[in-house]
C-alpha atoms as a PDB file:
ATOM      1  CA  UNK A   1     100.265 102.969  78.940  1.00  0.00           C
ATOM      2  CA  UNK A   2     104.203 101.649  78.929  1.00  0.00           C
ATOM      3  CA  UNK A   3     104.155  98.216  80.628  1.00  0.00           C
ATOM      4  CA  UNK A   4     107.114  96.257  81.902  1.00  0.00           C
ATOM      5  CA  UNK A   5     107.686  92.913  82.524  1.00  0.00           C
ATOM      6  CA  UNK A   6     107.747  92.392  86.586  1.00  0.00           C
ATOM      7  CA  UNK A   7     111.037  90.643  87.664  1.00  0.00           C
ATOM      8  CA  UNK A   8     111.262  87.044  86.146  1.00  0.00           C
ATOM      9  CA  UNK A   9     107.291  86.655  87.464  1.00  0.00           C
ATOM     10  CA  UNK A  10     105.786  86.414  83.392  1.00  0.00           C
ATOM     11  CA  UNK A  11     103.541  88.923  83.960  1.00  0.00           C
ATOM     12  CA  UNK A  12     103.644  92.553  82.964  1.00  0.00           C
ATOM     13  CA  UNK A  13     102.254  95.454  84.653  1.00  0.00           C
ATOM     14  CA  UNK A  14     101.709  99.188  83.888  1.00  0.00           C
ATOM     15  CA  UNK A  15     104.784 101.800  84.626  1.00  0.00           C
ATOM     16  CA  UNK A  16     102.213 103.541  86.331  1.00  0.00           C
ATOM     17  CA  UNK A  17      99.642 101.575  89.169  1.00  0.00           C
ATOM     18  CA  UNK A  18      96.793 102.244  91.438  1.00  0.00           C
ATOM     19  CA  UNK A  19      97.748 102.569  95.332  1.00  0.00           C
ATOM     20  CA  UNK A  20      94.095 101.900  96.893  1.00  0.00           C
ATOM     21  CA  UNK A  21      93.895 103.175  99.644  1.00  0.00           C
ATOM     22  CA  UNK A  22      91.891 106.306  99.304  1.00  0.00           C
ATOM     23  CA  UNK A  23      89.679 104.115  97.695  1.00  0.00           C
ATOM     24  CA  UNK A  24      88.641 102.502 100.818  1.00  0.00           C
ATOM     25  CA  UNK A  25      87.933 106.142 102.599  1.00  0.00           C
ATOM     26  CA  UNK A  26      84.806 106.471 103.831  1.00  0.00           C
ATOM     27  CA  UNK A  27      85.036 110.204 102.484  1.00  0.00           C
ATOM     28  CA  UNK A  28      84.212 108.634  98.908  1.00  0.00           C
ATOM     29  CA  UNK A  29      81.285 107.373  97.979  1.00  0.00           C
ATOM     30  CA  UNK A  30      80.707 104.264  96.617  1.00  0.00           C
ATOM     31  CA  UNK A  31      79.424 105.594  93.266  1.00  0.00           C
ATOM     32  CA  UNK A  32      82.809 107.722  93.072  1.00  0.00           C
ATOM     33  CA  UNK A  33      84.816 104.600  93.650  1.00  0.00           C
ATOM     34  CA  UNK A  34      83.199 102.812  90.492  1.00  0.00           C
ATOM     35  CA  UNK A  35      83.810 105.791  88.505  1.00  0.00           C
ATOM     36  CA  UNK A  36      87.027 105.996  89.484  1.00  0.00           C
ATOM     37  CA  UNK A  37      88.276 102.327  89.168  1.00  0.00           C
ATOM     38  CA  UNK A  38      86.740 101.921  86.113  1.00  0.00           C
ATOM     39  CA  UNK A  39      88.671 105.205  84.951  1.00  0.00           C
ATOM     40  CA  UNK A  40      91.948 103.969  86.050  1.00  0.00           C
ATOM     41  CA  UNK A  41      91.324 100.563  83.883  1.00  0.00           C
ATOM     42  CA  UNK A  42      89.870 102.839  81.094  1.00  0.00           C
ATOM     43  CA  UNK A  43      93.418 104.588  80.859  1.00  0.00           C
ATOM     44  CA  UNK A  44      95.152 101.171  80.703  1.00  0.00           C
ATOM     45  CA  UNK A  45      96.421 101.030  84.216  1.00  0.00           C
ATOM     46  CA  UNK A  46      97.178  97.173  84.707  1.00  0.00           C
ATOM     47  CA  UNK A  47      98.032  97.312  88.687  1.00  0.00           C
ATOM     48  CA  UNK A  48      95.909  97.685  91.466  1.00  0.00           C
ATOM     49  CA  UNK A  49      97.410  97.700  94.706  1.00  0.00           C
ATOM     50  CA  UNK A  50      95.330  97.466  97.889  1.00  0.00           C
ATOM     51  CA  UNK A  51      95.610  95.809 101.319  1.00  0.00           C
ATOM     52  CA  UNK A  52      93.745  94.604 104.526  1.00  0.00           C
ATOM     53  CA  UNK A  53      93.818  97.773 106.399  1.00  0.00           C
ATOM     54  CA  UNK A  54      92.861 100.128 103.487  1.00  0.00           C
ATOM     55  CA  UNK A  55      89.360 100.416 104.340  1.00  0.00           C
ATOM     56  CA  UNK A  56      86.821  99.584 101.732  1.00  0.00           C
ATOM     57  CA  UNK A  57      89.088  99.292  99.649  1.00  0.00           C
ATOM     58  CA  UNK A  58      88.935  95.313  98.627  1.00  0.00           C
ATOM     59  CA  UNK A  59      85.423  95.563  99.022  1.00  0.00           C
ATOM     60  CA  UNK A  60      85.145  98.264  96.249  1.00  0.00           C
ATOM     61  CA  UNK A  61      87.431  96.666  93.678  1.00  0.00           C
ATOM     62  CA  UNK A  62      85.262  93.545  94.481  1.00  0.00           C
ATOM     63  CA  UNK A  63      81.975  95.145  93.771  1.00  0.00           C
ATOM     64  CA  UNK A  64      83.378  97.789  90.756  1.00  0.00           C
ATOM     65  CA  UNK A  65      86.039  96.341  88.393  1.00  0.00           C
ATOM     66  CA  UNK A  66      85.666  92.020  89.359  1.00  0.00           C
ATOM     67  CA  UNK A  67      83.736  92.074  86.046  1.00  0.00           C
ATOM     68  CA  UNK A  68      86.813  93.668  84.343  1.00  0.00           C
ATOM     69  CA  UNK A  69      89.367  91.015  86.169  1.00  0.00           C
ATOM     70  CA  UNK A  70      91.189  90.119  83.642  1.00  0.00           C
ATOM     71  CA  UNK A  71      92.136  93.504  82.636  1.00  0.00           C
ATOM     72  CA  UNK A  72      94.376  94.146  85.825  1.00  0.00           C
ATOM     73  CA  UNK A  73      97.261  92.307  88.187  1.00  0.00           C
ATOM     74  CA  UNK A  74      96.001  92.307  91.331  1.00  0.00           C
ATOM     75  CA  UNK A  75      98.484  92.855  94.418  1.00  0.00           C
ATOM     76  CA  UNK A  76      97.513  93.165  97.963  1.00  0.00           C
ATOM     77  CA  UNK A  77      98.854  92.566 101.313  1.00  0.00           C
ATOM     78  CA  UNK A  78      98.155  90.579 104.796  1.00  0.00           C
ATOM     79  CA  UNK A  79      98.958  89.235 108.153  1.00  0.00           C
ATOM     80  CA  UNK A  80      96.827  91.234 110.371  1.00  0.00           C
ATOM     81  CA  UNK A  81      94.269  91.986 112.226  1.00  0.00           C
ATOM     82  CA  UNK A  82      91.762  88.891 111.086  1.00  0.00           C
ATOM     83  CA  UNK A  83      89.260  88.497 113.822  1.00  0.00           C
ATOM     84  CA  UNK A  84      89.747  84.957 115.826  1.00  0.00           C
ATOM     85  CA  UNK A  85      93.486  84.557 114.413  1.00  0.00           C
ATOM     86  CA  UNK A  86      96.293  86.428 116.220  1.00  0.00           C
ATOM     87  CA  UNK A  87      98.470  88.654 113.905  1.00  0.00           C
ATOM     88  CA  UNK A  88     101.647  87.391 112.278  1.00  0.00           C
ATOM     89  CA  UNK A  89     100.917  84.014 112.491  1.00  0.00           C
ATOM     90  CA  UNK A  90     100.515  80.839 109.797  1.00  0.00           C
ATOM     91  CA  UNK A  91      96.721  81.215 110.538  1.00  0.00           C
ATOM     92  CA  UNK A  92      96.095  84.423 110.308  1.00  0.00           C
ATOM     93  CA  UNK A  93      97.677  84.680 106.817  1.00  0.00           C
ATOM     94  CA  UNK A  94      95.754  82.129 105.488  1.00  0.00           C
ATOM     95  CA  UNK A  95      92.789  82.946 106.532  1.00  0.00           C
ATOM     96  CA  UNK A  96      93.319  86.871 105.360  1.00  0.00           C
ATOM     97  CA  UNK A  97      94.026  85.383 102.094  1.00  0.00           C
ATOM     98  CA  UNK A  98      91.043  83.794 101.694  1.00  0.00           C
ATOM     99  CA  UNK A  99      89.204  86.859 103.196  1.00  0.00           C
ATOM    100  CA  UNK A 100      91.069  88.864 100.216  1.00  0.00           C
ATOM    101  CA  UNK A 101      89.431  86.542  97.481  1.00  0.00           C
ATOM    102  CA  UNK A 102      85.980  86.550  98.897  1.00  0.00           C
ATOM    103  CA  UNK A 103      85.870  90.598  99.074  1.00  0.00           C
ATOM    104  CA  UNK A 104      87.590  90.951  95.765  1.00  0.00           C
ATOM    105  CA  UNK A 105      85.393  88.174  94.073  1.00  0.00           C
ATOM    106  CA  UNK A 106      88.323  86.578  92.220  1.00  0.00           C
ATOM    107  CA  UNK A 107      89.368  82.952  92.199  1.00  0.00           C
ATOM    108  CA  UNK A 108      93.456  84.438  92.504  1.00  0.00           C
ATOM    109  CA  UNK A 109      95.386  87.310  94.204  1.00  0.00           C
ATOM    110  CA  UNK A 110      98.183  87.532  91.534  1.00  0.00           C
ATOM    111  CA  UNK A 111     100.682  89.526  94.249  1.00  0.00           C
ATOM    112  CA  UNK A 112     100.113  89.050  98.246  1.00  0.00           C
ATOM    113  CA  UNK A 113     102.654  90.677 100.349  1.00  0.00           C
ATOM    114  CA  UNK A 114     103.530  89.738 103.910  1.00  0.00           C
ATOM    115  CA  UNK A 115     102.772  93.993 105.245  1.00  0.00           C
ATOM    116  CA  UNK A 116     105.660  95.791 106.714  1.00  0.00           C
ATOM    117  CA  UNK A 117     105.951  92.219 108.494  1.00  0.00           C
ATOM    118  CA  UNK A 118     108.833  92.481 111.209  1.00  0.00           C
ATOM    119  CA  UNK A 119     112.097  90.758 110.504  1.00  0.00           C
ATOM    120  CA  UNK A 120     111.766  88.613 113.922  1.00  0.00           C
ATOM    121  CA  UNK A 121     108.645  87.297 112.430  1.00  0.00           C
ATOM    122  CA  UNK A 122     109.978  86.481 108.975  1.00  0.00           C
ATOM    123  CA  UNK A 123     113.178  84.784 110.768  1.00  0.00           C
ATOM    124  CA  UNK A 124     110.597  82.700 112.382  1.00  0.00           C
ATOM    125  CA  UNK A 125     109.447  81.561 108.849  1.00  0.00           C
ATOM    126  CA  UNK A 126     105.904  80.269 109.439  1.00  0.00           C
ATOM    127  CA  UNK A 127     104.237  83.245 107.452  1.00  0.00           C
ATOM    128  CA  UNK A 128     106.053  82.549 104.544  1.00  0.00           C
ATOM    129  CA  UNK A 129     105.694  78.956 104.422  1.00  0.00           C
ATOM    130  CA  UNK A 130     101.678  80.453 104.642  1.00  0.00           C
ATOM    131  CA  UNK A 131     102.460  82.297 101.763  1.00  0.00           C
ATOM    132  CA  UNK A 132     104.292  78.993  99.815  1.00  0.00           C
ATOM    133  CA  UNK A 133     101.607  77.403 100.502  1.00  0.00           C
ATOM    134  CA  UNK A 134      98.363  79.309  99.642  1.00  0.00           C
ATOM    135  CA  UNK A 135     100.883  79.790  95.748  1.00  0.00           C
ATOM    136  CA  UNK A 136     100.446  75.511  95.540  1.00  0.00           C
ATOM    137  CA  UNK A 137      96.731  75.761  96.130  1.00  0.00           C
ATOM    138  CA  UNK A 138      96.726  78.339  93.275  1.00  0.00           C
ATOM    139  CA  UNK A 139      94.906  81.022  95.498  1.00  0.00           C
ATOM    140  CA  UNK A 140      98.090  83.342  95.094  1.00  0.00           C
ATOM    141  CA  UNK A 141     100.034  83.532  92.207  1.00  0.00           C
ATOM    142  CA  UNK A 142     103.276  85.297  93.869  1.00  0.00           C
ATOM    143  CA  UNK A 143     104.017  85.289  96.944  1.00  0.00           C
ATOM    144  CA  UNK A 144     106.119  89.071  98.276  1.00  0.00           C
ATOM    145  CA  UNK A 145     107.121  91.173 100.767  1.00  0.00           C
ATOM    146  CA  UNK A 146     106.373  94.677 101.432  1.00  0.00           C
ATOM    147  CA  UNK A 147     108.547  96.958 104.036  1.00  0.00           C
ATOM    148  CA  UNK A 148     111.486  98.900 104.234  1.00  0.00           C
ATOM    149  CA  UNK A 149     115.182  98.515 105.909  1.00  0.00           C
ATOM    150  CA  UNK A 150     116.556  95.282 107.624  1.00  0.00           C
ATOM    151  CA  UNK A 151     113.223  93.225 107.294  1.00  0.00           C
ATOM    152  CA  UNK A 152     113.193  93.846 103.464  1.00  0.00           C
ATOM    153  CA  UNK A 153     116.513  93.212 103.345  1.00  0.00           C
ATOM    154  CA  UNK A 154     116.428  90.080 105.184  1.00  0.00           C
ATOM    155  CA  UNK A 155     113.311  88.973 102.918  1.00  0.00           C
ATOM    156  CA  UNK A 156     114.782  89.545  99.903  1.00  0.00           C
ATOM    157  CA  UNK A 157     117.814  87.500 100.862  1.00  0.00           C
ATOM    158  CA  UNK A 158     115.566  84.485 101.565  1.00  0.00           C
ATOM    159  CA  UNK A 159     115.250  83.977  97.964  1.00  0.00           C
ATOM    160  CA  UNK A 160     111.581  82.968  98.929  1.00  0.00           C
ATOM    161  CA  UNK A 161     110.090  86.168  97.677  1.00  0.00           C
ATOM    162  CA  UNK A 162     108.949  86.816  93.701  1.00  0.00           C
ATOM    163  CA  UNK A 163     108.782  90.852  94.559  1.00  0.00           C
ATOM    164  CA  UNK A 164     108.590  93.314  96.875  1.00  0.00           C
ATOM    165  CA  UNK A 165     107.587  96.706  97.619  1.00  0.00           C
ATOM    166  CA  UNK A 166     108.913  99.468  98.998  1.00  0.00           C
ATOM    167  CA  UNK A 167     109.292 103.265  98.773  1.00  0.00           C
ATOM    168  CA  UNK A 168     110.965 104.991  96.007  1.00  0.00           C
ATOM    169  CA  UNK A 169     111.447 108.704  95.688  1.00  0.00           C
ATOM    170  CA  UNK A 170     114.007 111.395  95.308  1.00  0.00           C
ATOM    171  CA  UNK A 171     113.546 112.342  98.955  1.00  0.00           C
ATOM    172  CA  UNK A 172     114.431 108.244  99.946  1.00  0.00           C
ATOM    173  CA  UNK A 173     116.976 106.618  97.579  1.00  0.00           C
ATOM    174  CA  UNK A 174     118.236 104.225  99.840  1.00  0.00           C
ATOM    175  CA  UNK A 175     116.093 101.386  98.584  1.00  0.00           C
ATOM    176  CA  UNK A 176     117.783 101.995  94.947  1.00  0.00           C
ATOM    177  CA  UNK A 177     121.157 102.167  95.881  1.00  0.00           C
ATOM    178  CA  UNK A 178     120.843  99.127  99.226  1.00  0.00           C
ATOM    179  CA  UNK A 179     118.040  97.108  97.803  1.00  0.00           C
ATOM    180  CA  UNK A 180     117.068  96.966  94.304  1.00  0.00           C
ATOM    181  CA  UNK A 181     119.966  96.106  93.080  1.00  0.00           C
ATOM    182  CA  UNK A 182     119.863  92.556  94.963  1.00  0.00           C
ATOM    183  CA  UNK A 183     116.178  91.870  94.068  1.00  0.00           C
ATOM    184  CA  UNK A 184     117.076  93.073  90.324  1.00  0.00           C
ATOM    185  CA  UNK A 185     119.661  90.351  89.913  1.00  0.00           C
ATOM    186  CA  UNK A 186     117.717  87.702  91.870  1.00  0.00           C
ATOM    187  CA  UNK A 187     114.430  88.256  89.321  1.00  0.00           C
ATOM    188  CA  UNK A 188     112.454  90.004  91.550  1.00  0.00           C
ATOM    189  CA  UNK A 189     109.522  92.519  90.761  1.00  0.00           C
ATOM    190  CA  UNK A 190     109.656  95.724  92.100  1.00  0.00           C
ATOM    191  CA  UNK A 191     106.550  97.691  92.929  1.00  0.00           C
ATOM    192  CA  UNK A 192     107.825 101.527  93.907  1.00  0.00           C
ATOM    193  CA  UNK A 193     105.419 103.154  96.397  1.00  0.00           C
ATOM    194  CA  UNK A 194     105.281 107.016  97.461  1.00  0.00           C
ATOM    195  CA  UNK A 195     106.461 107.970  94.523  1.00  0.00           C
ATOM    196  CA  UNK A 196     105.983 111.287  95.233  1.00  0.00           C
ATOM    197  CA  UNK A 197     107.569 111.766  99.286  1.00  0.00           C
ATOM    198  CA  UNK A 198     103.888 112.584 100.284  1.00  0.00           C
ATOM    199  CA  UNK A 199     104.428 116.186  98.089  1.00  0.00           C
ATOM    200  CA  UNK A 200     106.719 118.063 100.373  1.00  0.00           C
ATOM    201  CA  UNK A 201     106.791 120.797  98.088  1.00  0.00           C
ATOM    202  CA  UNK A 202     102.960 121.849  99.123  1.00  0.00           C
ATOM    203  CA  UNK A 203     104.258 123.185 102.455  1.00  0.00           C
ATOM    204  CA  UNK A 204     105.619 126.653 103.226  1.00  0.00           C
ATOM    205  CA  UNK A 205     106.211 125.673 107.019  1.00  0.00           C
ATOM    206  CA  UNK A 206     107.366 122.011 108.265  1.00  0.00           C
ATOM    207  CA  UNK A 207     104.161 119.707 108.833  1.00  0.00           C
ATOM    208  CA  UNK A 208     104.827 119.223 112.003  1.00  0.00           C
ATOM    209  CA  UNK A 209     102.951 115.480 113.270  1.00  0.00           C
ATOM    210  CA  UNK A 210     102.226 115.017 109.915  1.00  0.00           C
ATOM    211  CA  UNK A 211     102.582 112.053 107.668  1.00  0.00           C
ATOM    212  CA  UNK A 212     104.825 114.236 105.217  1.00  0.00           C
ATOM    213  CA  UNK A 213     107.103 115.140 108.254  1.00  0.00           C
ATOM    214  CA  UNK A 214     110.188 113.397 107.607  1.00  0.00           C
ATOM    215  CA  UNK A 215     109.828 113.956 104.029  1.00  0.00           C
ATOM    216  CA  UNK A 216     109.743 117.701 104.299  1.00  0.00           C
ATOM    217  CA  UNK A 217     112.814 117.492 106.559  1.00  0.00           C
ATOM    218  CA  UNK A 218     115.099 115.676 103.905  1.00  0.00           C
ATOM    219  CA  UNK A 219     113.742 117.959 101.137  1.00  0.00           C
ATOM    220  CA  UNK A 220     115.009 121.470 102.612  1.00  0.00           C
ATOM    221  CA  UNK A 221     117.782 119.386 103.238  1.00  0.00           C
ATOM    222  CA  UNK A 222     119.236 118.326 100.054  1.00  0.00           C
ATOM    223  CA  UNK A 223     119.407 121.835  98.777  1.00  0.00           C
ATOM    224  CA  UNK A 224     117.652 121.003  95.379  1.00  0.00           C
ATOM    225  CA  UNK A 225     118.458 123.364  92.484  1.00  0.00           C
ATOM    226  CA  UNK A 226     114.917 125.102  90.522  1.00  0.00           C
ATOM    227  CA  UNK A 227     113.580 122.649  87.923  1.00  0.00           C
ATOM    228  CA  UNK A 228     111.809 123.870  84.792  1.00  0.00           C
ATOM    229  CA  UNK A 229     109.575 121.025  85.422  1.00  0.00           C
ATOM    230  CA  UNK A 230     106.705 121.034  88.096  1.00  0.00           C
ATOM    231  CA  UNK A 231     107.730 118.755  91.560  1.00  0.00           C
ATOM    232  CA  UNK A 232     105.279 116.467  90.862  1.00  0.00           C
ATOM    233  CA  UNK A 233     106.786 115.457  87.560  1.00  0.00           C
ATOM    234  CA  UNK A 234     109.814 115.750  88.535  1.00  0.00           C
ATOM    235  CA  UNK A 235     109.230 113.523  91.699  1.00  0.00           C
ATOM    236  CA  UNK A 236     106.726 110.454  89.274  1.00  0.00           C
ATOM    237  CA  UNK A 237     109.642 110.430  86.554  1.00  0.00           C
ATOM    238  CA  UNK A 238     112.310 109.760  88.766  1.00  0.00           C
ATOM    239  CA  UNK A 239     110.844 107.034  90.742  1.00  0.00           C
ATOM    240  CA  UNK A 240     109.147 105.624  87.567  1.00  0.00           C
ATOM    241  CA  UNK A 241     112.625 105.037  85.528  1.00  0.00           C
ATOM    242  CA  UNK A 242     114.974 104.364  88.702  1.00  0.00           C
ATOM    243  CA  UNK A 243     117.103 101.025  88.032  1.00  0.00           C
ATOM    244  CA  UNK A 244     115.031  97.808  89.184  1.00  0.00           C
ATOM    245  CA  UNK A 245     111.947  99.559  89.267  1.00  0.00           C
ATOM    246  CA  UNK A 246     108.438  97.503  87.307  1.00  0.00           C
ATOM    247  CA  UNK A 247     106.022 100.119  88.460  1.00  0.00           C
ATOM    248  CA  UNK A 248     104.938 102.905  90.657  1.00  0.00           C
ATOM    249  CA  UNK A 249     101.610 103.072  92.629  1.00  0.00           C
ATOM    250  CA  UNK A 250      99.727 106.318  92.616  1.00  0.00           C
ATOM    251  CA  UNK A 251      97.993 106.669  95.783  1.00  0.00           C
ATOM    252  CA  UNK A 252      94.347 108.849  95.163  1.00  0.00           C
ATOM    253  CA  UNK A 253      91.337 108.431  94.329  1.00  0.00           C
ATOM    254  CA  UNK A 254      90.331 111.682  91.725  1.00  0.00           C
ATOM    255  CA  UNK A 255      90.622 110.874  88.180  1.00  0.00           C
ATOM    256  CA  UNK A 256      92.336 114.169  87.180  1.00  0.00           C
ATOM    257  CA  UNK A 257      94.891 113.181  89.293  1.00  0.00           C
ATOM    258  CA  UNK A 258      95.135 109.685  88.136  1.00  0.00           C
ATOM    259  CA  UNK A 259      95.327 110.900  84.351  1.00  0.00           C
ATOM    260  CA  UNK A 260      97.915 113.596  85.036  1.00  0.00           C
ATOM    261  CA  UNK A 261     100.233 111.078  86.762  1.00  0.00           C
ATOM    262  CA  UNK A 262      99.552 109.116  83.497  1.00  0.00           C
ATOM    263  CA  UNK A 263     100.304 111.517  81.221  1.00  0.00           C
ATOM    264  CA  UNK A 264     103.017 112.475  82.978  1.00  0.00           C
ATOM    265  CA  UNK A 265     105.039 109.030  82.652  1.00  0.00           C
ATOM    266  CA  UNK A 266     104.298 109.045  78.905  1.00  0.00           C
ATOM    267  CA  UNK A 267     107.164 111.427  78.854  1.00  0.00           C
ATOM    268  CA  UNK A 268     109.741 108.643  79.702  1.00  0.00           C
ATOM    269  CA  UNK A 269     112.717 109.778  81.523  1.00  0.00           C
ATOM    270  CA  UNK A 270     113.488 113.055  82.926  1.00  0.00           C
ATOM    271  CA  UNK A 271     115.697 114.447  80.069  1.00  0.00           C
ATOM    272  CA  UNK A 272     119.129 114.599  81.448  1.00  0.00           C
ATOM    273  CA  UNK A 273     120.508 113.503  84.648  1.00  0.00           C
ATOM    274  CA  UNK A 274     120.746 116.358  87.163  1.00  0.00           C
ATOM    275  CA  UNK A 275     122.970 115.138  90.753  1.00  0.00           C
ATOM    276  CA  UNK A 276     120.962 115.274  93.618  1.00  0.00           C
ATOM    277  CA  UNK A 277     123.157 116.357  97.058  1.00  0.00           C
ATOM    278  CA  UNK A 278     122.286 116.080 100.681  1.00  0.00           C
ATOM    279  CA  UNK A 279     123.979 117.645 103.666  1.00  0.00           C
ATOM    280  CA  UNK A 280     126.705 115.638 105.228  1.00  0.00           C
ATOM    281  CA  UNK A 281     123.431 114.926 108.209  1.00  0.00           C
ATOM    282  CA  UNK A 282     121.081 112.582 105.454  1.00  0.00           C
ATOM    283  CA  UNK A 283     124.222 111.561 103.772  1.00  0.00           C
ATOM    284  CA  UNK A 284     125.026 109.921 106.918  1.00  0.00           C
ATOM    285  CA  UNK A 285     122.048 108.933 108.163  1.00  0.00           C
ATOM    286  CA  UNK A 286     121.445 106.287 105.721  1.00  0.00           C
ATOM    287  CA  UNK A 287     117.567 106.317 105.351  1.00  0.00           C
ATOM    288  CA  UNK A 288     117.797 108.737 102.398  1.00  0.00           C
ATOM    289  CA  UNK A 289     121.233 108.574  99.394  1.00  0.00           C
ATOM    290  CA  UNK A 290     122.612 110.768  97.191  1.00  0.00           C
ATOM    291  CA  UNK A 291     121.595 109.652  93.517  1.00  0.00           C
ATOM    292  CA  UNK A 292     120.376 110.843  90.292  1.00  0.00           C
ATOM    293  CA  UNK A 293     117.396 112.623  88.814  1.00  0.00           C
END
């Protein structure tokens, strides 16, 4: 597995990493997650991504791959939802990272994000200074932001942040064109997430109240020419090798899919740039930007 170095951190991490939420499903069972975690470290994955609000999913890395800690960055995310501390507050961070390390059994989180924390509250600055502070005691090794639009634009301008995440596909190329290439010069680490615009391709008819929604919209939209590669390809390599990117997370929990995603990104780039157009309506709109596949 390709690894990259991530921003001006001195770490590395896989091209391709684990987003953990289905992990934490209660529609898998425990003895599938420790097959499955222990697959994605067997294929030389290096980054696990998880959060608060994914479920079981701390718990299960805890209990499945802690043994195998030194084989993987781990990244997750806080600010919420701790019970006795009110959200977005100095408090509540600290505390959720400290809940982080005791369901993860590890001494470290190597990359906490602040979660799709509001600008307002990020202006206020006392959940970063949480974050500063729980890097001195050595419980966090980076401290990063992970959200879209204004508030990730605001946080990377802070200069307070080592990375950040954010989504990265062909179907939402505004972070690559508006964001990346700020964090890129300042040093930052980039984690790409929905690498693959939640699959619009697998639906005939819009999804209508569906996660995918907005997705499918902008895809009909752009008027995409017929690849000789499948969509899913097509979609991983382009988010994989987009300037400023470290490394995509892959968000499932089946090892077939985990491998093909792998196997996929062995490729390297797509082979030759092909010039992706929207109508004059997404051009405009500014969530999604023309750009390159």
């Amino acid at each position: 597995m390709k690894k990259r170095q991530f921003g001006n951190t001195g770490i590395e991490v896989s091209v391709l990493g684990l987003g953990g939420g289905q992990v934490g499903s209660d529609s898998l069972s425990d003895a599938d997650a420790d097959r499955f975690l222990n697959t994605v470290l067997d294929l030389g994955i290096t980054l696990i991504d998880t959060a608060r609000m994914y479920g079981h999913s701390e718990e299960r890395i805890g209990k499945y791959i802690s043994h195998r800690r030194d084989e993987y960055i781990l990244s997750s995310k806080c600010g919420y939802t701790i019970p006795g501390y009110e959200d977005w507050t100095y408090d509540c961070v600290i505390a959720g990272v400290d809940r982080a390390l005791d369901l993860m059994k590890t001494d470290r989180v190597d990359i906490m994000h602040l979660h799709s924390c509001p600008k307002e509250v990020l202006e206020r600055g006392d959940v970063i200074q949480a974050l500063e502070d729980v890097v001195k005691a050595g419980k966090v090794r980076f401290a990063a932001y992970s959200g879209e639009n204004e508030a990730l634009e605001y946080a990377i301008g802070t200069g307070r942040f080592a990375s950040l995440q954010t989504s990265v596909n062909f179907c939402d190329q505004r972070g690559i064109s508006q964001y990346l290439p700020e964090a890129t010069q300042r040093g930052m680490g980039v984690i790409a997430k929905r690498p693959l615009a939640n699959a619009p391709w697998l639906y005939d008819q819009r999804p209508v109240g569906q996660y995918v929604e907005v997705y499918w919209e902008r895809f009909h939209a752009m008027g995409l020419p017929t690849f000789d590669l499948p969509w899913d390809e097509v979609a991983l390599r382009f988010a994989a090798f987009a300037p400023g990117v470290s490394s995509i997370i892959s968000g499932t929990a089946k090892p077939d899919h985990i491998r093909r995603n792998a196997e996929i990104l062995a490729k390297g780039p797509l082979p030759e740039p092909i010039i992706i157009t929207m109508t004059e309506t997404y051009a405009s709109h500014g969530d999604c930007w023309p750009g390159q596949i």
